[in-house]
PDB file of N, CA and C in Angstrom:
ATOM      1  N   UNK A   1     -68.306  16.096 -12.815  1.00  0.00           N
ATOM      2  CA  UNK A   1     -67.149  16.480 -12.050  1.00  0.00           C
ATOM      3  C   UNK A   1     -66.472  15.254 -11.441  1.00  0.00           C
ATOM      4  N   UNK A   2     -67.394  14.849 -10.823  1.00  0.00           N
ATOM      5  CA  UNK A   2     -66.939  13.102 -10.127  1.00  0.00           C
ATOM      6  C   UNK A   2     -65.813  12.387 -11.665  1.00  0.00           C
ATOM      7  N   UNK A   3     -66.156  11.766 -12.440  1.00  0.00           N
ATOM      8  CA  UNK A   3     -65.877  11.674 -13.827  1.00  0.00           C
ATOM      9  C   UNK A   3     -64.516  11.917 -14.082  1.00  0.00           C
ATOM     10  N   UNK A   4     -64.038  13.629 -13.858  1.00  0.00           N
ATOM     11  CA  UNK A   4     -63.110  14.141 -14.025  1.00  0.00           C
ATOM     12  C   UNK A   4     -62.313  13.509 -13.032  1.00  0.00           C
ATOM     13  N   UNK A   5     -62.531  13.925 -11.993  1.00  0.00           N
ATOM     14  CA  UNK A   5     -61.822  13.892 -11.247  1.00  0.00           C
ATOM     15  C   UNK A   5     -61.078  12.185 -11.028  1.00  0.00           C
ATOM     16  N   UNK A   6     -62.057  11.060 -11.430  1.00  0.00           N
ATOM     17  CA  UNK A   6     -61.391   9.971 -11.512  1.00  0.00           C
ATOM     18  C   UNK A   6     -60.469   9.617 -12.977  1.00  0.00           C
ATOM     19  N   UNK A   7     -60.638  10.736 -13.760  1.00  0.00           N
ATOM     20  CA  UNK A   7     -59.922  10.674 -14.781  1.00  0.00           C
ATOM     21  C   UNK A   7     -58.398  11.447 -14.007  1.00  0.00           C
ATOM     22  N   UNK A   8     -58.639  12.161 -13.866  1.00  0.00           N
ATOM     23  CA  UNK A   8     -56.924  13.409 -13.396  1.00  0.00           C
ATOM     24  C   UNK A   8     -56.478  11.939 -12.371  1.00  0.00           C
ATOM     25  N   UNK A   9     -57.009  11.236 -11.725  1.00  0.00           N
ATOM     26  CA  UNK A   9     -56.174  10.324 -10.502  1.00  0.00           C
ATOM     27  C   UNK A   9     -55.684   9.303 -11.679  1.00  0.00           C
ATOM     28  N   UNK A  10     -56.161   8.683 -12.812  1.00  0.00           N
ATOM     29  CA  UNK A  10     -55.705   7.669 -13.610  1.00  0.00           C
ATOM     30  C   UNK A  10     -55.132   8.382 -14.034  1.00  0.00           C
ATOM     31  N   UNK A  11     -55.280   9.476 -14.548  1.00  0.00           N
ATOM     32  CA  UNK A  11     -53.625   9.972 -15.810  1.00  0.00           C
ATOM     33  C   UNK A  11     -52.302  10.120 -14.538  1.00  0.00           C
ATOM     34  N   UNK A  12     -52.548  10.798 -13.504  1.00  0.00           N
ATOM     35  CA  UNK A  12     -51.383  10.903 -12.114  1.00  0.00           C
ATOM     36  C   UNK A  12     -51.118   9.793 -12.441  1.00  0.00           C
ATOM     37  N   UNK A  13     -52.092   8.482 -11.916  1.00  0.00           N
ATOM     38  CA  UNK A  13     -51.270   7.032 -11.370  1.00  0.00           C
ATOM     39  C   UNK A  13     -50.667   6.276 -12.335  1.00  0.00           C
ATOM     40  N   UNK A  14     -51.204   6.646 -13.945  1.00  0.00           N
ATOM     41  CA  UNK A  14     -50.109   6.180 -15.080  1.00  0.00           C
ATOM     42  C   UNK A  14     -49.380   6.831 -15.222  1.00  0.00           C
ATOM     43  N   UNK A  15     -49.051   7.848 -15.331  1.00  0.00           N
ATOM     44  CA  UNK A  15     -47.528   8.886 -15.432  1.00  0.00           C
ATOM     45  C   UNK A  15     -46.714   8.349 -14.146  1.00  0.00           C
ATOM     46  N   UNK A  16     -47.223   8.557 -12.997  1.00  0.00           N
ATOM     47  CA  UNK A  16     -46.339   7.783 -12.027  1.00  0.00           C
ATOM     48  C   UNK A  16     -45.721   6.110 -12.572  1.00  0.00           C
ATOM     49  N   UNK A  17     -47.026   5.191 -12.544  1.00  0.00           N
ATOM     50  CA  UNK A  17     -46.208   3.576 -12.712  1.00  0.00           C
ATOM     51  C   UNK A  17     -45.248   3.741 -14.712  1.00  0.00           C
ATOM     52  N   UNK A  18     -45.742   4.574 -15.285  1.00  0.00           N
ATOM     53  CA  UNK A  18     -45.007   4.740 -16.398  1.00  0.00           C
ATOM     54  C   UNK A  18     -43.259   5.092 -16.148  1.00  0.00           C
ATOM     55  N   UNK A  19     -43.223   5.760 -15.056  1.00  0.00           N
ATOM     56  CA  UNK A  19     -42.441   6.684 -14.886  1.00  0.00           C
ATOM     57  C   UNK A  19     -41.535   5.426 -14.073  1.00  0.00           C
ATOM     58  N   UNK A  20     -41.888   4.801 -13.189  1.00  0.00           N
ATOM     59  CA  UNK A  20     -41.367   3.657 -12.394  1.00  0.00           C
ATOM     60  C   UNK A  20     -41.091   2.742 -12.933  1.00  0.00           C
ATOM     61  N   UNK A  21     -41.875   2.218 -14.034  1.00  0.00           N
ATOM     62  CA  UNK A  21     -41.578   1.002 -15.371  1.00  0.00           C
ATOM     63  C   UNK A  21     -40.036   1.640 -15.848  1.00  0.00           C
ATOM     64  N   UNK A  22     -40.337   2.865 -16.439  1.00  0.00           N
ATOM     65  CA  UNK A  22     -38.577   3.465 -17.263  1.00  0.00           C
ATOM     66  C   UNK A  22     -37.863   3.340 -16.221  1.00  0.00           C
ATOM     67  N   UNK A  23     -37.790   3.430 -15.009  1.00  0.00           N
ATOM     68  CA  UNK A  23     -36.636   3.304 -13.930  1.00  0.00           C
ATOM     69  C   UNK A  23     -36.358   2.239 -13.551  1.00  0.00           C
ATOM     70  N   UNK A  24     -36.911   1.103 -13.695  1.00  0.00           N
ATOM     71  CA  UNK A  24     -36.940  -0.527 -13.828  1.00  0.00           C
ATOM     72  C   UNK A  24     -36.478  -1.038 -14.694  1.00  0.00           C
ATOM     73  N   UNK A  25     -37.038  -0.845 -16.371  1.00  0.00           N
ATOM     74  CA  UNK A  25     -36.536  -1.662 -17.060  1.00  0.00           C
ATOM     75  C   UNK A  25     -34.884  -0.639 -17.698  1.00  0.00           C
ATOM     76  N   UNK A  26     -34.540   0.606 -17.013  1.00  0.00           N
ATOM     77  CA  UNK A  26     -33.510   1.365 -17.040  1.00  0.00           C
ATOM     78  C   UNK A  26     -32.190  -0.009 -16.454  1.00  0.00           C
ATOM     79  N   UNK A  27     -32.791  -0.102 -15.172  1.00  0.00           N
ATOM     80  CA  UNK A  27     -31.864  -0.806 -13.839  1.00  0.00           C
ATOM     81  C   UNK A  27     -31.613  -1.644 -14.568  1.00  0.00           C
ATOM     82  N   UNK A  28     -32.405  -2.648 -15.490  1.00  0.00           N
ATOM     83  CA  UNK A  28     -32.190  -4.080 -15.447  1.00  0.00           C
ATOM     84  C   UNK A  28     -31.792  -4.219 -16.798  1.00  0.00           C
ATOM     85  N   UNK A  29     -31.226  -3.160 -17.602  1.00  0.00           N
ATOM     86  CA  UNK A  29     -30.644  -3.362 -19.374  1.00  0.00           C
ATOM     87  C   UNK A  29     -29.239  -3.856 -18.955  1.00  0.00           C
ATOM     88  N   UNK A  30     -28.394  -5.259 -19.730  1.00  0.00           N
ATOM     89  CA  UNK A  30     -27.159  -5.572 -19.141  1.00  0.00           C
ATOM     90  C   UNK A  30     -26.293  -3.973 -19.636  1.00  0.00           C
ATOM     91  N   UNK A  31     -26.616  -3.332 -20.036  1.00  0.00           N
ATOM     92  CA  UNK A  31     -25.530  -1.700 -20.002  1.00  0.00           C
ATOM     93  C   UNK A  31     -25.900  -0.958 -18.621  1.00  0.00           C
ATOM     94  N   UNK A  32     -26.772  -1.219 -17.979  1.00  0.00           N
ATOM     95  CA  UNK A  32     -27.059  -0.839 -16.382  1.00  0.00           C
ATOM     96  C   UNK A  32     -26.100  -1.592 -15.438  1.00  0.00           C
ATOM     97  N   UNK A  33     -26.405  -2.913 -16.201  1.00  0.00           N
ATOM     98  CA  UNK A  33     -26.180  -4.361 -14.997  1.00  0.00           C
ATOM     99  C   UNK A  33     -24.746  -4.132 -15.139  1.00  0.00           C
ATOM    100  N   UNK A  34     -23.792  -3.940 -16.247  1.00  0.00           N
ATOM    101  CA  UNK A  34     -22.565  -4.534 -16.760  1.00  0.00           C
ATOM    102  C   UNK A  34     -22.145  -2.870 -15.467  1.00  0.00           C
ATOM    103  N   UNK A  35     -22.503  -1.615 -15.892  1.00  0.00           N
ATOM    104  CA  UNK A  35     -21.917  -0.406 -14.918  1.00  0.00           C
ATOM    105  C   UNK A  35     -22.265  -0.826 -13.504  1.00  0.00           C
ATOM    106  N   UNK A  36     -23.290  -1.382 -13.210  1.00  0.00           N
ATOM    107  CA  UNK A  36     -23.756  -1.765 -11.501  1.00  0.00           C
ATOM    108  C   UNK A  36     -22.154  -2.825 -11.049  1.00  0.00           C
ATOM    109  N   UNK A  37     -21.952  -3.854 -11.866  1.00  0.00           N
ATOM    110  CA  UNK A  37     -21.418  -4.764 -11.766  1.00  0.00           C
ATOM    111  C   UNK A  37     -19.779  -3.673 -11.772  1.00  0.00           C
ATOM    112  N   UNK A  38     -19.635  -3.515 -12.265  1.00  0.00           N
ATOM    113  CA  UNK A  38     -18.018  -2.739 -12.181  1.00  0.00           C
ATOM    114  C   UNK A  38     -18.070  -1.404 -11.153  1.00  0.00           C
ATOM    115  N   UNK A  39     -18.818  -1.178 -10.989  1.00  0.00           N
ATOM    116  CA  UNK A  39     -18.792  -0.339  -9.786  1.00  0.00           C
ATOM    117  C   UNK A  39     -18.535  -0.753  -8.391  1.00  0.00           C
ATOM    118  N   UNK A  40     -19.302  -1.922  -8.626  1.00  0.00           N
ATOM    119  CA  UNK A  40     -19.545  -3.008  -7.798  1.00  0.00           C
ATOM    120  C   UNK A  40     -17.831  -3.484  -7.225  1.00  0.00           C
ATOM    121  N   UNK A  41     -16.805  -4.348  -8.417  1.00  0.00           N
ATOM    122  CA  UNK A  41     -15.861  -4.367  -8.417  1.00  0.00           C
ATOM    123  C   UNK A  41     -15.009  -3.000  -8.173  1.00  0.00           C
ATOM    124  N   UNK A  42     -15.122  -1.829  -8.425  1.00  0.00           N
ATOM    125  CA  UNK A  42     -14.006  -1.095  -8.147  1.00  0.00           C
ATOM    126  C   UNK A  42     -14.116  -0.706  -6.939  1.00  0.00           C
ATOM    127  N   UNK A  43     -15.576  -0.637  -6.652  1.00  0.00           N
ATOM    128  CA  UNK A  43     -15.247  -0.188  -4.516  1.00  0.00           C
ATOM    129  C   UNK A  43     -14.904  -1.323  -3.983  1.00  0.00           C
ATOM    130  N   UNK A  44     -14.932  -2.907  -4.193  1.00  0.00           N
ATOM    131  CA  UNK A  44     -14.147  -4.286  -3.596  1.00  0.00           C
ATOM    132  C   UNK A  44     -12.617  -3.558  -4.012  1.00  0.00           C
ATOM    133  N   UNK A  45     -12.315  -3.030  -5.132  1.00  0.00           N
ATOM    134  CA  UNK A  45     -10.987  -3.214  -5.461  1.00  0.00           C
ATOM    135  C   UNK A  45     -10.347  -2.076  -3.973  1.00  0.00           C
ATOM    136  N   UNK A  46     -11.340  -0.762  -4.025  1.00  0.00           N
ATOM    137  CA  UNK A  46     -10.969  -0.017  -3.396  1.00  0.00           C
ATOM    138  C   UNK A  46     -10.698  -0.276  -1.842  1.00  0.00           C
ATOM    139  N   UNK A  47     -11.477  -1.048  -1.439  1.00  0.00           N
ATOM    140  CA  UNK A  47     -11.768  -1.496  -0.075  1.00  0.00           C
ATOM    141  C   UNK A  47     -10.576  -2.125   0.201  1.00  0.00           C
ATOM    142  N   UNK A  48     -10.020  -3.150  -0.326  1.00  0.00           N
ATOM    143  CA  UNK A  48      -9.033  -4.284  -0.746  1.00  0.00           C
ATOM    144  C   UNK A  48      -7.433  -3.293  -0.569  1.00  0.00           C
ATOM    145  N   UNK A  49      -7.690  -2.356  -1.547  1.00  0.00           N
ATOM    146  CA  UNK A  49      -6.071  -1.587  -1.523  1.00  0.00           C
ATOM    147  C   UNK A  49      -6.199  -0.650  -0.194  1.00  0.00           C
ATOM    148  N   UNK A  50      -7.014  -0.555   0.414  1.00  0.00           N
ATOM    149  CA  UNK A  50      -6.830   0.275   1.333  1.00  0.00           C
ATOM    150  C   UNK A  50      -6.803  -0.669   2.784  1.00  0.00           C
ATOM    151  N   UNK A  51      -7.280  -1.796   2.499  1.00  0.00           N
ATOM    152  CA  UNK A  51      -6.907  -2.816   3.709  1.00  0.00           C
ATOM    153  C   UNK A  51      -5.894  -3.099   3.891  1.00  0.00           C
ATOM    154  N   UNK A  52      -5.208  -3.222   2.607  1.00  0.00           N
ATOM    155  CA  UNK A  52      -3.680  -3.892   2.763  1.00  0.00           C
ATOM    156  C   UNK A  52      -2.444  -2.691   3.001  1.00  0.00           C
ATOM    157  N   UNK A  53      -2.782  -1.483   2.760  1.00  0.00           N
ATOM    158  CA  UNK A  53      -2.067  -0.613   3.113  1.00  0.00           C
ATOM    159  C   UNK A  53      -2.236  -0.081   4.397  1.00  0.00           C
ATOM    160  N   UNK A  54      -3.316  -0.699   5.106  1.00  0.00           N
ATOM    161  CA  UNK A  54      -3.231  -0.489   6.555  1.00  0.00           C
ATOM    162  C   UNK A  54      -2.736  -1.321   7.398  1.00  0.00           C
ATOM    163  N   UNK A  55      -2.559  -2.559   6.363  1.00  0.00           N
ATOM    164  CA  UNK A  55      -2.605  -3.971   6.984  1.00  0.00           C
ATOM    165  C   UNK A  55      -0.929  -3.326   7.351  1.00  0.00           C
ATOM    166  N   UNK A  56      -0.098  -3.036   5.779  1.00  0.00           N
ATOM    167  CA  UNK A  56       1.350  -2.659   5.500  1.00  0.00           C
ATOM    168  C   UNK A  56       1.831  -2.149   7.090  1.00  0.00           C
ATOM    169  N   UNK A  57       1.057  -0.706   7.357  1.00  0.00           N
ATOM    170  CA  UNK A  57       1.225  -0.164   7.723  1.00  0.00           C
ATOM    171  C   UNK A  57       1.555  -0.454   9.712  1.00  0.00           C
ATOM    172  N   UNK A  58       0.656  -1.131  10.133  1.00  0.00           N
ATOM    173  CA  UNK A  58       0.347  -1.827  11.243  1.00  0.00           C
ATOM    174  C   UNK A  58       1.529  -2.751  11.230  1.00  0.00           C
ATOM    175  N   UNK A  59       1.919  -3.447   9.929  1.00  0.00           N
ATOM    176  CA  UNK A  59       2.996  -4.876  10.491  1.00  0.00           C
ATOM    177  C   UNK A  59       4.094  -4.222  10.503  1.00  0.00           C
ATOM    178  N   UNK A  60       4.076  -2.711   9.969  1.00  0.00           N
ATOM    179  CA  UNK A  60       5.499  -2.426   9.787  1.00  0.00           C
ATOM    180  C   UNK A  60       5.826  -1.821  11.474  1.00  0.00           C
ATOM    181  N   UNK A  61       5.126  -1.084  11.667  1.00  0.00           N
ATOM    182  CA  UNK A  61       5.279  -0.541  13.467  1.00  0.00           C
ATOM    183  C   UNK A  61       5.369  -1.991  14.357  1.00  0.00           C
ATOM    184  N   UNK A  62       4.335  -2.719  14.132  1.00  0.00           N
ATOM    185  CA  UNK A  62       4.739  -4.063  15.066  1.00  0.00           C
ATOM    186  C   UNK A  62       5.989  -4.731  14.469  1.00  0.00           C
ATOM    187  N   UNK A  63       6.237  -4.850  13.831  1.00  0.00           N
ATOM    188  CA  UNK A  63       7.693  -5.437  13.487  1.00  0.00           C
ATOM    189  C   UNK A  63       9.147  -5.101  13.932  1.00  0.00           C
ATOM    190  N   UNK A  64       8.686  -3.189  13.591  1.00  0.00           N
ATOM    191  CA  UNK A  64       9.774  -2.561  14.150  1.00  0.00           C
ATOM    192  C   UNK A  64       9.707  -2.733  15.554  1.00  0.00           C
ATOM    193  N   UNK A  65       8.459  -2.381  16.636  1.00  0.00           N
ATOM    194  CA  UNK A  65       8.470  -2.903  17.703  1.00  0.00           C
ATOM    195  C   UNK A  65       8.913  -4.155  18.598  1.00  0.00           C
ATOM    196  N   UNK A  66       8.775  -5.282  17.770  1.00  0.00           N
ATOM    197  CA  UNK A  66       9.269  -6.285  18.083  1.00  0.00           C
ATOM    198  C   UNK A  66      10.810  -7.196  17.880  1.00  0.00           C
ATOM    199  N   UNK A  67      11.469  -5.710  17.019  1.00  0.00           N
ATOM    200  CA  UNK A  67      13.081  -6.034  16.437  1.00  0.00           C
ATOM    201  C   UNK A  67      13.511  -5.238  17.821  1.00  0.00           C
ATOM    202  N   UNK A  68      13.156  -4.268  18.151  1.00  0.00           N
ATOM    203  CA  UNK A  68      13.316  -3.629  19.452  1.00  0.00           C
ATOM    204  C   UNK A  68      13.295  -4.278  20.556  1.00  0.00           C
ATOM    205  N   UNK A  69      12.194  -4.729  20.849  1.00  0.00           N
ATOM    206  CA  UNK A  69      12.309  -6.050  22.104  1.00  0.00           C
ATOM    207  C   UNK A  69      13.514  -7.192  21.876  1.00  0.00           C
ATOM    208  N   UNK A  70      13.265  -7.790  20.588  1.00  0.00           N
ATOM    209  CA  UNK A  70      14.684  -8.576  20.413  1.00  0.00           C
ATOM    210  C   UNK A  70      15.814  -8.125  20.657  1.00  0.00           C
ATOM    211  N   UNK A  71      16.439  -7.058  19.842  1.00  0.00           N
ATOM    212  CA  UNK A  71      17.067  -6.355  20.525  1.00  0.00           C
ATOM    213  C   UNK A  71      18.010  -6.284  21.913  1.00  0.00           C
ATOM    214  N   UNK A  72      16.634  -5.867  22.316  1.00  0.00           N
ATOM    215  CA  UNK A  72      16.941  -5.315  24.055  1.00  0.00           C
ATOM    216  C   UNK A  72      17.498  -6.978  24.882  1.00  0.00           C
ATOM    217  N   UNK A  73      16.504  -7.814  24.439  1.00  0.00           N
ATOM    218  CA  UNK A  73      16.639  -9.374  24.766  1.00  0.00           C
ATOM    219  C   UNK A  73      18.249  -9.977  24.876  1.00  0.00           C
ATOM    220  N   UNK A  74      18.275  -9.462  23.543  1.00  0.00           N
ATOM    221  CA  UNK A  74      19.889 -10.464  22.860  1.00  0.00           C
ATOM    222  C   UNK A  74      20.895  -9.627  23.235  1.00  0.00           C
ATOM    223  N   UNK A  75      21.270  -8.500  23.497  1.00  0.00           N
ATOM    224  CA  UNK A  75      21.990  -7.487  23.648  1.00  0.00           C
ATOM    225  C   UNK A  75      22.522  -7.820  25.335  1.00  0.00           C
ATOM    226  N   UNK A  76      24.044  -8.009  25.277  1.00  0.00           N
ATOM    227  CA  UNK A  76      24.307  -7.603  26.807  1.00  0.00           C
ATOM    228  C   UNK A  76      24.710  -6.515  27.400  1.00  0.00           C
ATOM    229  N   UNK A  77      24.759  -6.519  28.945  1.00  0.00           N
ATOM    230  CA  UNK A  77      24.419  -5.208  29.100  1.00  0.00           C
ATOM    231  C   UNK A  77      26.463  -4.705  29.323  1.00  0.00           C
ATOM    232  N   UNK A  78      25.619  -3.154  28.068  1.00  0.00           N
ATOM    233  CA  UNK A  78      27.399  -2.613  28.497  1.00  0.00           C
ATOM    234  C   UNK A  78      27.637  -3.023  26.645  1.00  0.00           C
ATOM    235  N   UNK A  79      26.836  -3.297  25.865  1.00  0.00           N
ATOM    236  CA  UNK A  79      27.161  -4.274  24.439  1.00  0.00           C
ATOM    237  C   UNK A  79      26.440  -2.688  23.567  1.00  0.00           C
ATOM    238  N   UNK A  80      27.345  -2.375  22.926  1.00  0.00           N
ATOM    239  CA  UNK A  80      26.989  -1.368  22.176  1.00  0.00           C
ATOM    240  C   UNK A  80      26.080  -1.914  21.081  1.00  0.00           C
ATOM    241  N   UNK A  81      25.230  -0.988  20.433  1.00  0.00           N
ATOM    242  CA  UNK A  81      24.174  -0.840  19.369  1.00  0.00           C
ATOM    243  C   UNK A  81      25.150  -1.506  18.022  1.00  0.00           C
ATOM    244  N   UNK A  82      24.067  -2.438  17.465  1.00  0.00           N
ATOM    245  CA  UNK A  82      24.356  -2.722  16.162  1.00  0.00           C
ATOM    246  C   UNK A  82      24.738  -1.997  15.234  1.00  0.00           C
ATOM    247  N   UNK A  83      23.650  -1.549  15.391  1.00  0.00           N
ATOM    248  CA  UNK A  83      24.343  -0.131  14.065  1.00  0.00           C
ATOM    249  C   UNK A  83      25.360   0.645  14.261  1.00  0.00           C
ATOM    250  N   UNK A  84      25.647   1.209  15.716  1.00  0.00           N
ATOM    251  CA  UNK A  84      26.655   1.710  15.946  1.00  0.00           C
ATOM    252  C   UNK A  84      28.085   0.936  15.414  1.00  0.00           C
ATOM    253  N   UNK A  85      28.035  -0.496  15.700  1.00  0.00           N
ATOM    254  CA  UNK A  85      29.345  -1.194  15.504  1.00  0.00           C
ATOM    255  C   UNK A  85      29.468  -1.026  13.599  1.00  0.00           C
ATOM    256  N   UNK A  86      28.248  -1.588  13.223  1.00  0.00           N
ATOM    257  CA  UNK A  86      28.356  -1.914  11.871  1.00  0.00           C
ATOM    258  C   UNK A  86      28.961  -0.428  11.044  1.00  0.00           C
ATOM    259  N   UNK A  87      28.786   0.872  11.926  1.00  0.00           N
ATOM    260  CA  UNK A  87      28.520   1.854  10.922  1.00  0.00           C
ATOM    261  C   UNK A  87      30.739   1.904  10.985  1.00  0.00           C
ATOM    262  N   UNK A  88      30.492   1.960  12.361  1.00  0.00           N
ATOM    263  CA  UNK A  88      32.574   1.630  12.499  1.00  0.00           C
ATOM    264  C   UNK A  88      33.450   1.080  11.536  1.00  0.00           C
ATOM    265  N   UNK A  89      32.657  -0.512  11.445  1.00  0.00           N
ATOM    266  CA  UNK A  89      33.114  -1.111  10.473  1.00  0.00           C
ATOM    267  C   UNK A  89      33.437  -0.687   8.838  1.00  0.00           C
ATOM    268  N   UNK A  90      32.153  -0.202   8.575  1.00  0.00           N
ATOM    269  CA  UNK A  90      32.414   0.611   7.312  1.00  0.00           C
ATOM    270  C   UNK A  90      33.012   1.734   7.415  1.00  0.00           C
ATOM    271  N   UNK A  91      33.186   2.431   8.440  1.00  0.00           N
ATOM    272  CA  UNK A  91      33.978   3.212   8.028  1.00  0.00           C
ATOM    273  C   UNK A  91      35.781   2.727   8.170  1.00  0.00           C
ATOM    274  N   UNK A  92      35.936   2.005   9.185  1.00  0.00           N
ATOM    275  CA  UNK A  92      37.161   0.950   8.719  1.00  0.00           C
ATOM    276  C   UNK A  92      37.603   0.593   7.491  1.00  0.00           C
ATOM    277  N   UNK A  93      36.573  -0.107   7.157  1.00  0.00           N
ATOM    278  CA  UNK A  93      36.964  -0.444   5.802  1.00  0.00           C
ATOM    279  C   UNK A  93      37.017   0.803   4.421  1.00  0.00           C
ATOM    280  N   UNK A  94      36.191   1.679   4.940  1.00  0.00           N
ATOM    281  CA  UNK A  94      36.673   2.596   3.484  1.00  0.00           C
ATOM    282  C   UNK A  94      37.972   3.209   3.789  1.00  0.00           C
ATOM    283  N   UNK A  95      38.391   3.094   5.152  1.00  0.00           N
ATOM    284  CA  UNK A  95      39.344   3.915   5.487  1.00  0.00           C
ATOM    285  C   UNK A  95      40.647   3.100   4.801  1.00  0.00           C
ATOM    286  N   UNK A  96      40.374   1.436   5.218  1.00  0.00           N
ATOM    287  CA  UNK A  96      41.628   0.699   4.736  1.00  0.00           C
ATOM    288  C   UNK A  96      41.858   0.508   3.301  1.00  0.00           C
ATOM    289  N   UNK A  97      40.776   1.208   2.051  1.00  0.00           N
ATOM    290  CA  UNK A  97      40.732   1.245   0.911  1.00  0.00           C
ATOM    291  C   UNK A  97      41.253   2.420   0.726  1.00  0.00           C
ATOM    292  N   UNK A  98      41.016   3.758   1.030  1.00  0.00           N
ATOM    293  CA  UNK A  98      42.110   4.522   1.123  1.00  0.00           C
ATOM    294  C   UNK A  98      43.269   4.624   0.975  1.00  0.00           C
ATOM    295  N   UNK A  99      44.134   3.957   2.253  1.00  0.00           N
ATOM    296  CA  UNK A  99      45.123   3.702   2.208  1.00  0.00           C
ATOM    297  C   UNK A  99      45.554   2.560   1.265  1.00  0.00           C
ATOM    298  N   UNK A 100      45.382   1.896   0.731  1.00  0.00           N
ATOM    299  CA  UNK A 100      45.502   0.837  -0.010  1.00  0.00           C
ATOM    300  C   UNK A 100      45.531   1.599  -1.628  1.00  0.00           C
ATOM    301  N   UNK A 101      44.990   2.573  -1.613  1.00  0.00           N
ATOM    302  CA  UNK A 101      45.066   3.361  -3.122  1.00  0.00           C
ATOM    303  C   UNK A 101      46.297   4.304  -2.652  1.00  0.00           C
ATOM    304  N   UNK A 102      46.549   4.287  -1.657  1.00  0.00           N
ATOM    305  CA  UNK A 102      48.040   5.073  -1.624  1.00  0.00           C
ATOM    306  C   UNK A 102      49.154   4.492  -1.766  1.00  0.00           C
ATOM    307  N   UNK A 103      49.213   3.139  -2.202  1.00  0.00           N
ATOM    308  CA  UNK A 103      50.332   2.290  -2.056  1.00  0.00           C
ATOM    309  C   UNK A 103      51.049   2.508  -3.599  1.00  0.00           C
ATOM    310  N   UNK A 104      52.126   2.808  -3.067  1.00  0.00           N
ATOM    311  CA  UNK A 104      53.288   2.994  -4.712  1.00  0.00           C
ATOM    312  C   UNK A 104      52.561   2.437  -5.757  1.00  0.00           C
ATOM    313  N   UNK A 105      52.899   3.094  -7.013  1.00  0.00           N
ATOM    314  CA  UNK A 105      52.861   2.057  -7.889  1.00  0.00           C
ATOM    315  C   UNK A 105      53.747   0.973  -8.705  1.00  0.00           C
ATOM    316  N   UNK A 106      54.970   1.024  -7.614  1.00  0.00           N
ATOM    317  CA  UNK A 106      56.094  -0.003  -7.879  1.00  0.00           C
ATOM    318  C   UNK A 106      55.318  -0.904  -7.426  1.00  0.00           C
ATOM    319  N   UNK A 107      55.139  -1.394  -6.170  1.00  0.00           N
ATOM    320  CA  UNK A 107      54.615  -2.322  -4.984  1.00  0.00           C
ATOM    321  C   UNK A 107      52.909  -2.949  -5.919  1.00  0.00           C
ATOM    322  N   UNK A 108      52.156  -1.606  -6.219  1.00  0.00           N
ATOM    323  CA  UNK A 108      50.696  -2.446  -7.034  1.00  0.00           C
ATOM    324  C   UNK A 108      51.161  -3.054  -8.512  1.00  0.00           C
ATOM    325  N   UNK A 109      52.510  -2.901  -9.333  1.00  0.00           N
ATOM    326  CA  UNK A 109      52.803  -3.439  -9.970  1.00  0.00           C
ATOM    327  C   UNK A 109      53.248  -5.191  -9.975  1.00  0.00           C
ATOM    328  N   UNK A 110      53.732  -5.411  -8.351  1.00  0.00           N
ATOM    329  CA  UNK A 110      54.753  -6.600  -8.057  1.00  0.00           C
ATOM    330  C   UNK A 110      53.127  -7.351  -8.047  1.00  0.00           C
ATOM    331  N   UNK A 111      51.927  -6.891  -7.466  1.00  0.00           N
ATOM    332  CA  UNK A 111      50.495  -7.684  -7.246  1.00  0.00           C
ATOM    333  C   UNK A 111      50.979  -7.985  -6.201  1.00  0.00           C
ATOM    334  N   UNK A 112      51.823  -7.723  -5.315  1.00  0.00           N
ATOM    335  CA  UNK A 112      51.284  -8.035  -3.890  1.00  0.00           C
ATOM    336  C   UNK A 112      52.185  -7.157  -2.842  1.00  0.00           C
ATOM    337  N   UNK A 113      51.917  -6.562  -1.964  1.00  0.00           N
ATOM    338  CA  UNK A 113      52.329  -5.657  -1.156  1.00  0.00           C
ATOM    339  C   UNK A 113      52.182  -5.933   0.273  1.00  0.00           C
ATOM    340  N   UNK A 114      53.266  -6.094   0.895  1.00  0.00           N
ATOM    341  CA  UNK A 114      53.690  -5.627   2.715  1.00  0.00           C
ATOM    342  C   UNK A 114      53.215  -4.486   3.382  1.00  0.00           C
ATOM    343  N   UNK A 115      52.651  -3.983   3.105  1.00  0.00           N
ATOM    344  CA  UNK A 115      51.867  -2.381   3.424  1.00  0.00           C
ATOM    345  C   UNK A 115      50.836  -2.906   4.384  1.00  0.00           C
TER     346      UNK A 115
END
C-alpha cells in the first residue's frame, strides 16, 4: 500500500511539472513572444492616444481660458467685444457688395463707377 501510494504522488507530481513545462515552453515559442510583444505595443499605443487626447483636451480649455483673461486685459473699458465688431464688419461689407451688384449695367460697363 505504502508503494502505491508513493506511486499515485509521482504520477500527480509529473502530470503537474509536465503540465507547467507545456505552459513554459508555450510562453517562450517566438509565436508567444512575437503576440506578448505586440500586445505589449498596442496598450503603449493605447495609453499614448489617450494621453494626448487628454493632453488636447486640457490645452484647449486652458487656452480658451487664457484668450479670456487677455481679453479682459487688452480691452478698454466701454470697448465693445471683438467679435461683436468683426461680425458688423462683415456684415458691412456683404451689404456694400450688394449694392455694388445693383449698379447699372451702363456704369459696370465704363469699369469704373461714382456710386
Amino acid at each position: 500500500m505504502r508503494r502505491l501510494f508513493w506511486v499515485g504522488v509521482g504520477v500527480a507530481v509529473t502530470v503537474v511539472v509536465y503540465r507547467q513545462g507545456r505552459r513554459l515552453v508555450a510562453r517562450y515559442t517566438p509565436e508567444a513572444v512575437s503576440d506578448r510583444a505586440a500586445a505589449v505595443v498596442d496598450d503603449a499605443g493605447a495609453r499614448v492616444s489617450q494621453f494626448a487626447r487628454q493632453f488636447r483636451a486640457e490645452f484647449t480649455v486652458a487656452r480658451a481660458e487664457r484668450e479670456r483673461e487677455l481679453r479682459a486685459a487688452l480691452l478698454a473699458d466701454g470697448q465693445p467685444d471683438p467679435e461683436v465688431t468683426r461680425a458688423r464688419r462683415a456684415a458691412a461689407y456683404a451689404d456694400e457688395h450688394r449694392r455694388r451688384a445693383d449698379v447699372p449695367d451702363d456704369e459696370a460697363e465704363l469699369g469704373y463707377s461714382f456710386y
